[in-house]
N, C-alpha and C. Protein backbone atom coordinates (compact mmCIF):
# COMPACT_ATOMS: atom_id res chain seq x y z
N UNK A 1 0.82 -1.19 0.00
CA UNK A 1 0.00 0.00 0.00
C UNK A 1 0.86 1.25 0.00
N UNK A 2 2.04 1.06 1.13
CA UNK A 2 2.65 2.30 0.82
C UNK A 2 4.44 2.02 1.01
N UNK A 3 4.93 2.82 0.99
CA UNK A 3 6.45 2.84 1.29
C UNK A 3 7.38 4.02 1.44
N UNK A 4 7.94 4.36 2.40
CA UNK A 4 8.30 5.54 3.08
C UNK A 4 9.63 5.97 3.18
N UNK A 5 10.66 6.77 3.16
CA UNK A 5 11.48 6.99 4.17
C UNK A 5 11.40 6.92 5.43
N UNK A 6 12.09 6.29 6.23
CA UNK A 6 12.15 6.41 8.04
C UNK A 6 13.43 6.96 8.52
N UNK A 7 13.78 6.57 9.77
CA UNK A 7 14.45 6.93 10.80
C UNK A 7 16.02 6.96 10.24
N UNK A 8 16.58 5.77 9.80
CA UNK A 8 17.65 5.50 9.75
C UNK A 8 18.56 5.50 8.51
N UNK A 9 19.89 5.20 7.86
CA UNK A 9 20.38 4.85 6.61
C UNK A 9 19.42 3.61 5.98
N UNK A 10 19.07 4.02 5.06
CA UNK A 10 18.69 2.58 4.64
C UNK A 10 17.37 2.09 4.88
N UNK A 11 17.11 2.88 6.13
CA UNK A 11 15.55 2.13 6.63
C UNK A 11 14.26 2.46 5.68
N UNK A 12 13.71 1.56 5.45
CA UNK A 12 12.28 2.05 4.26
C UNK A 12 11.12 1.53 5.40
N UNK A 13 10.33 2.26 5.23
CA UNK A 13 8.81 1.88 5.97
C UNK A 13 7.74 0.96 4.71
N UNK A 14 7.50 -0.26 4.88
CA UNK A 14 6.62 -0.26 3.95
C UNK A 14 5.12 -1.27 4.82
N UNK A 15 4.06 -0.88 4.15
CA UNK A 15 2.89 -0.95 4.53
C UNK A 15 2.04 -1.76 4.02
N UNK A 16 1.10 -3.05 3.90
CA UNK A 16 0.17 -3.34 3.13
C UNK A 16 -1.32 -3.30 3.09
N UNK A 17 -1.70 -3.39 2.71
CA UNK A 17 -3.36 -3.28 2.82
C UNK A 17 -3.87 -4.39 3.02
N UNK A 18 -4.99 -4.22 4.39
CA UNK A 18 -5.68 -5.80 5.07
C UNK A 18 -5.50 -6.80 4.28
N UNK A 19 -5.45 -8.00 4.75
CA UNK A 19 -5.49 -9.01 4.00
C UNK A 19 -6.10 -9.83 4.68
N UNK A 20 -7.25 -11.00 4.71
CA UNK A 20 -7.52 -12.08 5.19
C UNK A 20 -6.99 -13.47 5.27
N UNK A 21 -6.63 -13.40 6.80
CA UNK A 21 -6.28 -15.20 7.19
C UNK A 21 -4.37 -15.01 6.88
N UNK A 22 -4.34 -15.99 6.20
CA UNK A 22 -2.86 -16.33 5.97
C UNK A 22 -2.18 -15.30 5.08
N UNK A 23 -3.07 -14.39 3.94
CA UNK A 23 -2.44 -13.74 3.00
C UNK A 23 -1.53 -12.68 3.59
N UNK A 24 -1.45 -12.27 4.89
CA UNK A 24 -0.69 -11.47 5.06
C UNK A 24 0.45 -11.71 5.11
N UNK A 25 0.42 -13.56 5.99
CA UNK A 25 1.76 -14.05 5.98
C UNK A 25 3.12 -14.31 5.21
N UNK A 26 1.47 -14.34 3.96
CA UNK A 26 2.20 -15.08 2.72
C UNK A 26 2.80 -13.55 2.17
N UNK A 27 2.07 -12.58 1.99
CA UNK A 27 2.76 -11.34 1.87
C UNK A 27 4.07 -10.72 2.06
N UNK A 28 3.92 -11.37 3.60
CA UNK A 28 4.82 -10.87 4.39
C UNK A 28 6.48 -11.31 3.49
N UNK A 29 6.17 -12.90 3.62
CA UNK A 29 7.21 -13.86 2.94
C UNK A 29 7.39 -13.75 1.58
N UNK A 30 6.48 -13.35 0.11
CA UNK A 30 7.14 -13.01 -0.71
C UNK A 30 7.75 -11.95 -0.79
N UNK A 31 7.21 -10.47 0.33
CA UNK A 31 8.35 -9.38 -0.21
C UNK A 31 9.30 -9.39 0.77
N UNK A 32 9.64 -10.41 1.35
CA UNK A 32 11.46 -10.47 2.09
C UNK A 32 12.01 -10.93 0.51
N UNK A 33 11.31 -12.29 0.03
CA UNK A 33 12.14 -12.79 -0.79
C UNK A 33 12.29 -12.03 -1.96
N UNK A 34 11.45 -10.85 -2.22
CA UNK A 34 11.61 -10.64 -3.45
C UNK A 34 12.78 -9.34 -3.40
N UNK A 35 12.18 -8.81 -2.23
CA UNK A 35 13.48 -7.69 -1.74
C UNK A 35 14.81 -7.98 -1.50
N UNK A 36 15.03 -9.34 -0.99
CA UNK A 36 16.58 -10.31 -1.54
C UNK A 36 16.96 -9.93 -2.37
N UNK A 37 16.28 -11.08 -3.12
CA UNK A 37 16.30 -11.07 -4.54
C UNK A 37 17.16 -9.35 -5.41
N UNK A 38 16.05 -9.03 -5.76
CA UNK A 38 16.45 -7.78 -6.54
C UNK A 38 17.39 -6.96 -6.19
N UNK A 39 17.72 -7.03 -4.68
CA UNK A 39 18.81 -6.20 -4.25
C UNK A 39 20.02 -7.35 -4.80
N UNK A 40 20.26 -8.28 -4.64
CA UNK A 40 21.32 -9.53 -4.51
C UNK A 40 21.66 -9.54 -6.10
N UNK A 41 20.45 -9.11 -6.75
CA UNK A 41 20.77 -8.92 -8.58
C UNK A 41 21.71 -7.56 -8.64
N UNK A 42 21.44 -6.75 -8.01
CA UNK A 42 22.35 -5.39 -8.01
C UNK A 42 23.77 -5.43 -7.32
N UNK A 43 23.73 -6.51 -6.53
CA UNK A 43 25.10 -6.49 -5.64
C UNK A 43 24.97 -6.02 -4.21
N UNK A 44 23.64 -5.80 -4.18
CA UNK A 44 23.83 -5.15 -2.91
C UNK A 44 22.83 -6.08 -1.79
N UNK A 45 23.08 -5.87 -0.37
CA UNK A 45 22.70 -7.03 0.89
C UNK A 45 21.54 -6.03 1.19
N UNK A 46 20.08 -7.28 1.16
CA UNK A 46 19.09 -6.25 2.04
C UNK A 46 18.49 -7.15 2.83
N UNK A 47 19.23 -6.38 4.10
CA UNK A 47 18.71 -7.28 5.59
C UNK A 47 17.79 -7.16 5.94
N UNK A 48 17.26 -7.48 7.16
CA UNK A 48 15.42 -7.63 7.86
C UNK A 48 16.48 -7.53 9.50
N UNK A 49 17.46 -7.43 9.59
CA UNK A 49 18.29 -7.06 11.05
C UNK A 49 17.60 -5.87 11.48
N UNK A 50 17.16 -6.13 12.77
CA UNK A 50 16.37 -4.75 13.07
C UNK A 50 17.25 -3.72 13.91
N UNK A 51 18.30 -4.05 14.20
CA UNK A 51 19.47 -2.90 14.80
C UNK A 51 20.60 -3.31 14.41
N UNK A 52 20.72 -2.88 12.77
CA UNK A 52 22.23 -3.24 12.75
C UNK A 52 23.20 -2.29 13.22
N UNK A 53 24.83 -2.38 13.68
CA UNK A 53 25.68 -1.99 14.24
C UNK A 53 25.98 -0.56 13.41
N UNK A 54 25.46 0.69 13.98
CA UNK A 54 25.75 1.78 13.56
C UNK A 54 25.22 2.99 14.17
N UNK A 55 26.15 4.22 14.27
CA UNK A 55 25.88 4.70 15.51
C UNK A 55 24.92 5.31 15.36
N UNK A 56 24.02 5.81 15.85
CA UNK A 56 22.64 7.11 16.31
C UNK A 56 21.68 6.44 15.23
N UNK A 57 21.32 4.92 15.11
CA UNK A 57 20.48 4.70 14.42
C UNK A 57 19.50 4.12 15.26
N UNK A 58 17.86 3.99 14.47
CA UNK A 58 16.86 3.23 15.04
C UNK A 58 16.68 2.43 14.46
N UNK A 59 16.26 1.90 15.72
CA UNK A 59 15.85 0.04 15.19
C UNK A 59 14.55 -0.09 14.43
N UNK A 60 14.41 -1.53 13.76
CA UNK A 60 13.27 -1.20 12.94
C UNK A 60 12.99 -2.10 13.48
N UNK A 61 10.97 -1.79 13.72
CA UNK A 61 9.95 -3.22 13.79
C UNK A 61 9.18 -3.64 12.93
N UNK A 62 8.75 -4.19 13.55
CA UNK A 62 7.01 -4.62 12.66
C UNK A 62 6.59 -4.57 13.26
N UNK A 63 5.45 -3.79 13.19
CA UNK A 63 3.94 -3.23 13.85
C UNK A 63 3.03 -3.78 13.31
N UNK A 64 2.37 -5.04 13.99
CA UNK A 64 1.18 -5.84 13.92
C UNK A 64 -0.04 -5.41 13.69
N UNK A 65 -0.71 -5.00 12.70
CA UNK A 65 -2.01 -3.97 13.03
C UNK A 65 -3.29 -5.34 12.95
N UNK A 66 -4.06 -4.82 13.42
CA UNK A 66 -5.02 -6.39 13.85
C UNK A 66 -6.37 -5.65 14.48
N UNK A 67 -7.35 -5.91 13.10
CA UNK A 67 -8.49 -5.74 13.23
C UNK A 67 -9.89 -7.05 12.99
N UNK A 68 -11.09 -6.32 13.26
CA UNK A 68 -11.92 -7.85 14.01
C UNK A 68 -12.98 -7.27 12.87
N UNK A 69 -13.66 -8.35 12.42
CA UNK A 69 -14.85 -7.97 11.82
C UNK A 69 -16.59 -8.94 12.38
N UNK A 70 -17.60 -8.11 12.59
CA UNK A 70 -18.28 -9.83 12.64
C UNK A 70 -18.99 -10.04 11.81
N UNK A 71 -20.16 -10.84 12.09
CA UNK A 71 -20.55 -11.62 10.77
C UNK A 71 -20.78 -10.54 9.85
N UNK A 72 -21.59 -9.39 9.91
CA UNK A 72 -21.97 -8.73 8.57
C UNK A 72 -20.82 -7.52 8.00
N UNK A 73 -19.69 -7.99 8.37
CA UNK A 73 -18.47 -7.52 7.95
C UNK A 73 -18.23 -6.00 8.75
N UNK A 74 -18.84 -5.42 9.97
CA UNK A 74 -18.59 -4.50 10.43
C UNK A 74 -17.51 -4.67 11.77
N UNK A 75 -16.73 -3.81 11.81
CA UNK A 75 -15.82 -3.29 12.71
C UNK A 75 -16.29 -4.24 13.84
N UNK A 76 -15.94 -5.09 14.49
CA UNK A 76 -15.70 -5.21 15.88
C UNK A 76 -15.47 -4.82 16.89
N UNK A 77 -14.36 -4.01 16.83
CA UNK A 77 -13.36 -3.40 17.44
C UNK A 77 -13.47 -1.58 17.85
N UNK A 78 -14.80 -1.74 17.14
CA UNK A 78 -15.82 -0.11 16.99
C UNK A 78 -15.97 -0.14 18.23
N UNK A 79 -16.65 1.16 18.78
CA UNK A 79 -17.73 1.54 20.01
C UNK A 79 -17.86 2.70 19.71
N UNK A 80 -19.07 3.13 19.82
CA UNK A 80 -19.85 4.29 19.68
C UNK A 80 -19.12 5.08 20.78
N UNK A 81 -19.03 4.88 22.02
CA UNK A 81 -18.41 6.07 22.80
C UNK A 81 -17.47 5.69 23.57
N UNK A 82 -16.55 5.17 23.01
CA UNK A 82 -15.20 4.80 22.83
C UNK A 82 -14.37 4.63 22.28
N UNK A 83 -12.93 4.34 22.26
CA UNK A 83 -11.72 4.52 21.37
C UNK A 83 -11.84 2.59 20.84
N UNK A 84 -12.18 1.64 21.77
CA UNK A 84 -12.05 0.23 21.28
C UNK A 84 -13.61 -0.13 22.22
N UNK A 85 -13.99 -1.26 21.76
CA UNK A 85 -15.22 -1.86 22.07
C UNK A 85 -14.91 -2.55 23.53
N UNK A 86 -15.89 -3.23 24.14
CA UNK A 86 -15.42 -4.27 24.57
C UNK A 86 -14.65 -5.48 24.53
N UNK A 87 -15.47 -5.83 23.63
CA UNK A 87 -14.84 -6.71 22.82
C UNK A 87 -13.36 -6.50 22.52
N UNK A 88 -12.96 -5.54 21.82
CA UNK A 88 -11.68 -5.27 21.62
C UNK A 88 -10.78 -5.08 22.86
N UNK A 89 -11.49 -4.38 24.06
CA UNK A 89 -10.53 -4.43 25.05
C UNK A 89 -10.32 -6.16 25.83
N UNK A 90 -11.11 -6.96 25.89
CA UNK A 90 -10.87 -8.03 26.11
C UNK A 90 -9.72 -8.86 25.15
N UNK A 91 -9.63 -8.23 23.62
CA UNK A 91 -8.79 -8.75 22.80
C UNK A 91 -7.31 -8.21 23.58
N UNK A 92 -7.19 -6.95 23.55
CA UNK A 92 -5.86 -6.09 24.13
C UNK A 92 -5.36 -7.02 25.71
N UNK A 93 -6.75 -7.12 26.51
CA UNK A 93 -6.51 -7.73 27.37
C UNK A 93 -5.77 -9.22 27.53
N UNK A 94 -6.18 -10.04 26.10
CA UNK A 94 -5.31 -11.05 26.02
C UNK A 94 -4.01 -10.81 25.41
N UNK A 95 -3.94 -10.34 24.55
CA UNK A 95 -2.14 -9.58 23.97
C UNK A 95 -1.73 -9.09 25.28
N UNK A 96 -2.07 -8.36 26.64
CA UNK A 96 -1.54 -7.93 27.44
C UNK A 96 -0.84 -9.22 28.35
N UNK A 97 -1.58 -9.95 28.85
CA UNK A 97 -1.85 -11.23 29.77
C UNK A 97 -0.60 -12.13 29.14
N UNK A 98 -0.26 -12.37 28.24
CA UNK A 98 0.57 -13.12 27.30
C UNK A 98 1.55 -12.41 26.62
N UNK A 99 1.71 -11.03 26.84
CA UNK A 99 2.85 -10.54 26.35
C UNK A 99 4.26 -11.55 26.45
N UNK A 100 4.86 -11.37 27.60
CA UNK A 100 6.13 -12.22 27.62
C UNK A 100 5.92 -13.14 26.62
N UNK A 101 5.19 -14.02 26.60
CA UNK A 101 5.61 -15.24 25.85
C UNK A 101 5.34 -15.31 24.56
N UNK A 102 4.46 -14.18 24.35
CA UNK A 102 4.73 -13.44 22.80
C UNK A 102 5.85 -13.11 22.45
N UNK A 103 6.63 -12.45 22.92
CA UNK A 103 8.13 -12.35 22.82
C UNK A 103 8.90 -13.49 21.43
N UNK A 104 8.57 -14.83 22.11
CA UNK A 104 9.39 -15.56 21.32
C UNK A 104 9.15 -16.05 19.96
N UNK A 105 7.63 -15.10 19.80
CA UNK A 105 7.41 -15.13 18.56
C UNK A 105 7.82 -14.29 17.22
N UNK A 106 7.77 -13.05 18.18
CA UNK A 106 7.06 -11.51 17.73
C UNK A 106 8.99 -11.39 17.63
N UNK A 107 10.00 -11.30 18.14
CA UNK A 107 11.52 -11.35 18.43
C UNK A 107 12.43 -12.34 18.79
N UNK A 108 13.04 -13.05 17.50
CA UNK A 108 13.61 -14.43 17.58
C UNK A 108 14.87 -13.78 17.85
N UNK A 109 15.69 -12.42 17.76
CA UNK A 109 16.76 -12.16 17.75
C UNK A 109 17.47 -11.44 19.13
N UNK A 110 18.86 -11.72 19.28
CA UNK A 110 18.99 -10.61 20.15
C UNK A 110 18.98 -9.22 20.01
N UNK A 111 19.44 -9.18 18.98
CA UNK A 111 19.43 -7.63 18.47
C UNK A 111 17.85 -6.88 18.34
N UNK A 112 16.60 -7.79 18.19
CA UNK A 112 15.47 -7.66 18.38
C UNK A 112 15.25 -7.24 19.81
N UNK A 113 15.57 -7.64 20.60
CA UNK A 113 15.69 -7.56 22.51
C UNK A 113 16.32 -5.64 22.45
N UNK A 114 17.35 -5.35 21.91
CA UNK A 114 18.18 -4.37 22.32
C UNK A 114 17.26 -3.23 21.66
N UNK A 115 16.27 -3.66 20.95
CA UNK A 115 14.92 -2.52 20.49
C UNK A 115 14.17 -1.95 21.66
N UNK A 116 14.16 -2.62 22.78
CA UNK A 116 13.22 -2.04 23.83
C UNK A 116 14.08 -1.49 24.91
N UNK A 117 13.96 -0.55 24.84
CA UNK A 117 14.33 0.75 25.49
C UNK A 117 13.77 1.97 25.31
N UNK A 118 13.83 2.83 26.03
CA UNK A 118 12.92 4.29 26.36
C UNK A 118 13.40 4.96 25.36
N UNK A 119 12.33 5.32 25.09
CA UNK A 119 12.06 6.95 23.60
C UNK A 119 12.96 6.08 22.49
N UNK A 120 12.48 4.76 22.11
CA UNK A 120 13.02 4.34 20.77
C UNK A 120 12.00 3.66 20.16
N UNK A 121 10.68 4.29 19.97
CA UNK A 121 9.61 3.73 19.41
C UNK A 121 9.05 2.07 19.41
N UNK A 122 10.42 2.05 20.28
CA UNK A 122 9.88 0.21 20.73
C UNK A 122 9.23 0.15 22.17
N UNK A 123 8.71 -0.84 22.27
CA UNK A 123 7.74 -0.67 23.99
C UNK A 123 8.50 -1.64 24.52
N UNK A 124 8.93 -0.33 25.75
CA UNK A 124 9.95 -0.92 26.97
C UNK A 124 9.14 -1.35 28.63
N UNK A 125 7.35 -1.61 27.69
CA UNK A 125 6.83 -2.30 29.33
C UNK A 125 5.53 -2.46 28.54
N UNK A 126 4.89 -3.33 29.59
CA UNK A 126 3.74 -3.85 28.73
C UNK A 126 2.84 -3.22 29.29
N UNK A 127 1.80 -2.39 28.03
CA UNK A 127 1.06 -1.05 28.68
C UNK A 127 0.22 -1.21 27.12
N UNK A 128 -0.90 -0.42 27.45
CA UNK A 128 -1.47 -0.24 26.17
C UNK A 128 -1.64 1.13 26.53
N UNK A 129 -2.17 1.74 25.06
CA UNK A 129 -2.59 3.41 24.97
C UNK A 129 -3.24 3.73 23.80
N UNK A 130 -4.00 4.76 23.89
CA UNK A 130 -4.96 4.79 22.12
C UNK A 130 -3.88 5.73 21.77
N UNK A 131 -3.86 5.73 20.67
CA UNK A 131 -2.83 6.59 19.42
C UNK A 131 -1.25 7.01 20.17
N UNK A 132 -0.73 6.42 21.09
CA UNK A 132 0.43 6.11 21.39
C UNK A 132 1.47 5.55 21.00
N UNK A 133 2.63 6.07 20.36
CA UNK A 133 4.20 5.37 19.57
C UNK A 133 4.51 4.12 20.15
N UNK A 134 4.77 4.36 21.96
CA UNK A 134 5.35 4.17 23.04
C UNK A 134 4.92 2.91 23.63
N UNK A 135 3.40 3.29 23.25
CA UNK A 135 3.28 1.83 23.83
C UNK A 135 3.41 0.21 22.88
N UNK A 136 3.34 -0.66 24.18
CA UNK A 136 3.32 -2.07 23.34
C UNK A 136 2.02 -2.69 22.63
N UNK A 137 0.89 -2.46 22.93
CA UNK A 137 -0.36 -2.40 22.27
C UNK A 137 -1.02 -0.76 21.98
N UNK A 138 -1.01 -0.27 21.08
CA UNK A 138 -1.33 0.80 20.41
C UNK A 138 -2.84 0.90 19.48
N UNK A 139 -4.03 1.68 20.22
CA UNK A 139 -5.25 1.70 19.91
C UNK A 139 -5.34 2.67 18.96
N UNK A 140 -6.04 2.93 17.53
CA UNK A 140 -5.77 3.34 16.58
C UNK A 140 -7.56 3.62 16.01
N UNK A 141 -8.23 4.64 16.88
CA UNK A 141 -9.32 5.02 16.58
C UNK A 141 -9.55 5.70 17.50
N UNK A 142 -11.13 6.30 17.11
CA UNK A 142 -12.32 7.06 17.89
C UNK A 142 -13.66 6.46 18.19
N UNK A 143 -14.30 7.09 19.07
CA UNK A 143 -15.81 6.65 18.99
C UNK A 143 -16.21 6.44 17.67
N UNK A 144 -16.75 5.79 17.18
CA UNK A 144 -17.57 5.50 16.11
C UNK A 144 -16.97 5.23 14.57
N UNK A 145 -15.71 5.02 15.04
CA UNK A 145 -14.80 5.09 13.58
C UNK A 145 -14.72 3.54 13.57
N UNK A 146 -14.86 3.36 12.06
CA UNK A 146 -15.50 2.05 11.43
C UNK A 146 -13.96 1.06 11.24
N UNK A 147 -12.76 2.08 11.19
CA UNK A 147 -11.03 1.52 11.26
C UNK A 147 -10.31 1.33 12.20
N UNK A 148 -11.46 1.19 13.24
CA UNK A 148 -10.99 0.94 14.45
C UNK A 148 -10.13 -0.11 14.93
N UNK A 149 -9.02 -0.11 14.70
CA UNK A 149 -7.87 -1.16 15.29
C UNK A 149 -7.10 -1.47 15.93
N UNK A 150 -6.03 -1.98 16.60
CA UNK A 150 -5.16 -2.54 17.24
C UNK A 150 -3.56 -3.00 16.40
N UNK A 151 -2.72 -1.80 17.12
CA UNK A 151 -1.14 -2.54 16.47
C UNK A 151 -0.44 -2.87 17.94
N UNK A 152 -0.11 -4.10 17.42
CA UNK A 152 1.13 -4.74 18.44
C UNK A 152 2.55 -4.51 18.18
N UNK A 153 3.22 -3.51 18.57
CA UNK A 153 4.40 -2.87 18.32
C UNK A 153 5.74 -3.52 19.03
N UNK A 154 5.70 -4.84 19.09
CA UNK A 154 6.85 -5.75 19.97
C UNK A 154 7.63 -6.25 18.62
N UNK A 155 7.14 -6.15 17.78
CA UNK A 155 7.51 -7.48 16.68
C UNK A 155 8.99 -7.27 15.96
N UNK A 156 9.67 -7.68 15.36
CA UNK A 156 10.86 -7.00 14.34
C UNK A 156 10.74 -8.06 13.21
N UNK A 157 11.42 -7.39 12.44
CA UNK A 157 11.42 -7.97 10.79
C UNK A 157 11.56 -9.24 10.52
N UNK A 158 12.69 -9.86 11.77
CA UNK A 158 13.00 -10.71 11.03
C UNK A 158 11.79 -12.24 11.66
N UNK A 159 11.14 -11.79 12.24
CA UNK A 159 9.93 -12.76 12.35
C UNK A 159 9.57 -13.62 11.66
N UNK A 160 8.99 -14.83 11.89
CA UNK A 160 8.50 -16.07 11.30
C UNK A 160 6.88 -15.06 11.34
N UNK A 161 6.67 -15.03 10.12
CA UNK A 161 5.12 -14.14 10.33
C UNK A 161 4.24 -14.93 10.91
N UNK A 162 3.80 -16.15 10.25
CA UNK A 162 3.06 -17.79 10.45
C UNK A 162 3.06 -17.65 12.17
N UNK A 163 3.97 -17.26 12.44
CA UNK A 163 4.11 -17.73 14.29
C UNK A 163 3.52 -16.62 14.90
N UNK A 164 4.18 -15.51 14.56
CA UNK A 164 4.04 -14.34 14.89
C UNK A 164 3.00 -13.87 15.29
N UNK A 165 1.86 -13.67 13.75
CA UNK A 165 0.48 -13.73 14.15
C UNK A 165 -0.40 -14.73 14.62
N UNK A 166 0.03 -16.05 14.78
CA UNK A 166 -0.54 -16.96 15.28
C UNK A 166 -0.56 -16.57 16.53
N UNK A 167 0.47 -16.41 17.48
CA UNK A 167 0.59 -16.13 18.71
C UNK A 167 -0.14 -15.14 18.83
N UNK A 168 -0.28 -13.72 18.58
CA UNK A 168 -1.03 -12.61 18.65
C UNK A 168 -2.79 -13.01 18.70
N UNK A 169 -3.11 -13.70 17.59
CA UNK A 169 -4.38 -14.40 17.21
C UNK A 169 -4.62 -15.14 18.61
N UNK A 170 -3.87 -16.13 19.11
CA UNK A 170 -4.16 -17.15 20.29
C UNK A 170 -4.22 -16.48 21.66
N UNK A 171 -3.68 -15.51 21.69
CA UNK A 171 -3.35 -14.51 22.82
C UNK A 171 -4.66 -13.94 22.68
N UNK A 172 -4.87 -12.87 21.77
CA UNK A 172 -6.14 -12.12 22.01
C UNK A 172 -7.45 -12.94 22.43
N UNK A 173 -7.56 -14.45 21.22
CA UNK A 173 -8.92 -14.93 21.56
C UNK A 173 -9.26 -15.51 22.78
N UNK A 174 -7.48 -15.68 23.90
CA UNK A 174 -8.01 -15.97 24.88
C UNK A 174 -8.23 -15.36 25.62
N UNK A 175 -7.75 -13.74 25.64
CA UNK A 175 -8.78 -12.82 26.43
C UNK A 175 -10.18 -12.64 26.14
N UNK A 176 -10.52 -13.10 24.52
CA UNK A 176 -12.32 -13.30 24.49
C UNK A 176 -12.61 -13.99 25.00
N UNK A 177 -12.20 -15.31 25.17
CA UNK A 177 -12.68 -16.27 25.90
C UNK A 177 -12.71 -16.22 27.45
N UNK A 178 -12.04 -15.16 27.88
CA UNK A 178 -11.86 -15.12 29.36
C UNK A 178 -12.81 -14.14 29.59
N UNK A 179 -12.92 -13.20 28.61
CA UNK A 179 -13.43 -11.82 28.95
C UNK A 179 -13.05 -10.85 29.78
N UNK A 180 -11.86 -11.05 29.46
CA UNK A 180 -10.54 -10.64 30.11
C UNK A 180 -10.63 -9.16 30.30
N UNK A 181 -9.94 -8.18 31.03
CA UNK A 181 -10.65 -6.54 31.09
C UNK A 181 -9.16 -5.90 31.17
N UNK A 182 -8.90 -4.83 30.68
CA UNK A 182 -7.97 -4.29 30.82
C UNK A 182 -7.82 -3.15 31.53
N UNK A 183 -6.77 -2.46 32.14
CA UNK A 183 -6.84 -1.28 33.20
C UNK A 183 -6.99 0.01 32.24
N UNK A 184 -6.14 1.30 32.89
CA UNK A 184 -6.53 2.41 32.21
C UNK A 184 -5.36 2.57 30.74
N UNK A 185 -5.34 2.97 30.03
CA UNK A 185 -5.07 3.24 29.28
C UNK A 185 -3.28 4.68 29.59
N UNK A 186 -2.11 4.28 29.65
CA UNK A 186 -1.21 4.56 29.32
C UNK A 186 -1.14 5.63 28.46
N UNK A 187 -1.44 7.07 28.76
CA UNK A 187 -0.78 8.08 27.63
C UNK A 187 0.74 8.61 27.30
């Protein structure tokens, strides 16, 4: 969908548009390979290292964005006079509850680990907040807005996506299933 300049030498932001079920995964995995690829035809190395060794740079993640639909294809994750539904906060509530052991999904690397630290757009504690950089679950709406979503901001590039969002997926539905509640909201 999109693709950016960011923070660092080298760093590109790029973005896709929703996809259902596995296609994101699969997304995910043809443009590592194809971004190989075409760079490796030019001569040149293009990593998915999310802090490589160089000074005053930022690390790069992947920001999980993760939205709910129900049966008649509307927002889930909506509320009329709120930033996330219930529903949705019970989802946050399970990404919260299971953070740690999300970890070993969302960051297979060490250099993934050395991302969380203060004022480096990575989340250095497990907190949620609506339209917050900082935090580790990041709420991404208003009352009544129909794009009402959820990014999980733990993740880095070089992720197994397949796992990644699996874990995220298993985490949230078991705060539906618990009906799990979350505290105040982190600004």
């Amino acid at each position: 969908r999109s693709m950016e300049d960011e923070w660092g030498p080298g760093q590109m932001e790029f973005s896709f548009s929703p996809l259902p079920g596995l296609g994101t995964a699969d997304a995910m995995i043809l443009f590592r390979s194809a971004v190989k690829q075409i760079c490796a035809r030019s001569g040149l190395l293009a990593t998915f290292m999310c802090k490589p060794q160089l000074p005053n740079f930022f690390a790069s993640g992947w920001h999980l964005h993760v939205s709910l639909t129900d049966d008649s294809g509307d927002s889930a994750f909506m509320a009329s006079d709120d930033a996330l539904s219930p529903l949705g906060s019970s989802y946050v509530a399970g990404l919260l509850d299971h953070a740690r052991a999300l970890t070993a999904f969302s960051t297979p690397t060490i250099n993934g680990y050395k991302r969380f630290r203060p004022y480096s757009f990575a989340p250095d504690r497990v907190c949620w907040a609506v339209e917050n950089r900082g935090a580790l679950v990041r709420v991404q709406g208003a009352p009544g807005d129909e794009n009402s979503h959820i990014e999980m901001r733990m993740g880095e590039p070089a992720a197994n996506p397949y796992l990644y969002m699996a874990a995220n997926i298993a985490a949230g539905l078991d705060g539906l299933r618990k009906g799990a509640e979350i505290g105040r909201a982190h600004v």
